[in-house]
Protein backbone atom coordinates (compact mmCIF):
# COMPACT_ATOMS: atom_id res chain seq x y z
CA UNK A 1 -4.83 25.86 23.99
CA UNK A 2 -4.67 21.78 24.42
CA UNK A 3 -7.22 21.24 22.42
CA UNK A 4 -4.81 22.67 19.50
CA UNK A 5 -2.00 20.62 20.74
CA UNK A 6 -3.88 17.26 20.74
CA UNK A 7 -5.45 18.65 17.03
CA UNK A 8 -1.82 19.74 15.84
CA UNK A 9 -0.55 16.45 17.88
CA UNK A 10 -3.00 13.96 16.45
CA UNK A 11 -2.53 15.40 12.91
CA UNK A 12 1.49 14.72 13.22
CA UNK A 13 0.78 11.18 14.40
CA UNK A 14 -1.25 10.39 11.64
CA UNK A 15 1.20 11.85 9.15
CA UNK A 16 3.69 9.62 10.53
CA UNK A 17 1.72 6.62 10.40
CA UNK A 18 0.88 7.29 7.08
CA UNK A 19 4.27 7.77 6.03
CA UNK A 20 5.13 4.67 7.82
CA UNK A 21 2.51 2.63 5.87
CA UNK A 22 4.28 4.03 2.60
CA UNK A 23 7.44 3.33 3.42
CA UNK A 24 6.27 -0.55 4.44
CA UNK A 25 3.94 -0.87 0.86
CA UNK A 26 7.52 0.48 -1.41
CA UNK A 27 9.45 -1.93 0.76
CA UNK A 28 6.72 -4.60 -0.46
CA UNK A 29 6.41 -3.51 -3.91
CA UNK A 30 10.59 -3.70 -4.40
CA UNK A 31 10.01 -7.00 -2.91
CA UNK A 32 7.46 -8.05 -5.23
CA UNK A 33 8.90 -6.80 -8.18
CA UNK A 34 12.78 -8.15 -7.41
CA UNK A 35 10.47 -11.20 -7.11
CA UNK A 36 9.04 -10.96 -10.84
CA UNK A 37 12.49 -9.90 -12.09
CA UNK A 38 13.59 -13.59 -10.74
CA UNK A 39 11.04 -15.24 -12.76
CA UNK A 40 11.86 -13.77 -16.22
């Protein structure tokens, strides 16, 4: 029965992180493109 908890719980981290990571690489892709929108 743990072992499907730390499966389950390991699988919910890593969505997290993952989401995480996407949320930090749109943040820097706004950034970069409010950034090109200056230079026009």
């Amino acid at each position: 029965m743990w072992k499907i908890f730390l499966i389950t719980g390991n699988i919910g981290i890593y969505l997290l992180y993952k989401n995480y990571l996407r949320e930090e690489w749109m943040q820097e892709a706004a950034g970069q493109e409010c950034l090109l929108d200056l230079h026009h």
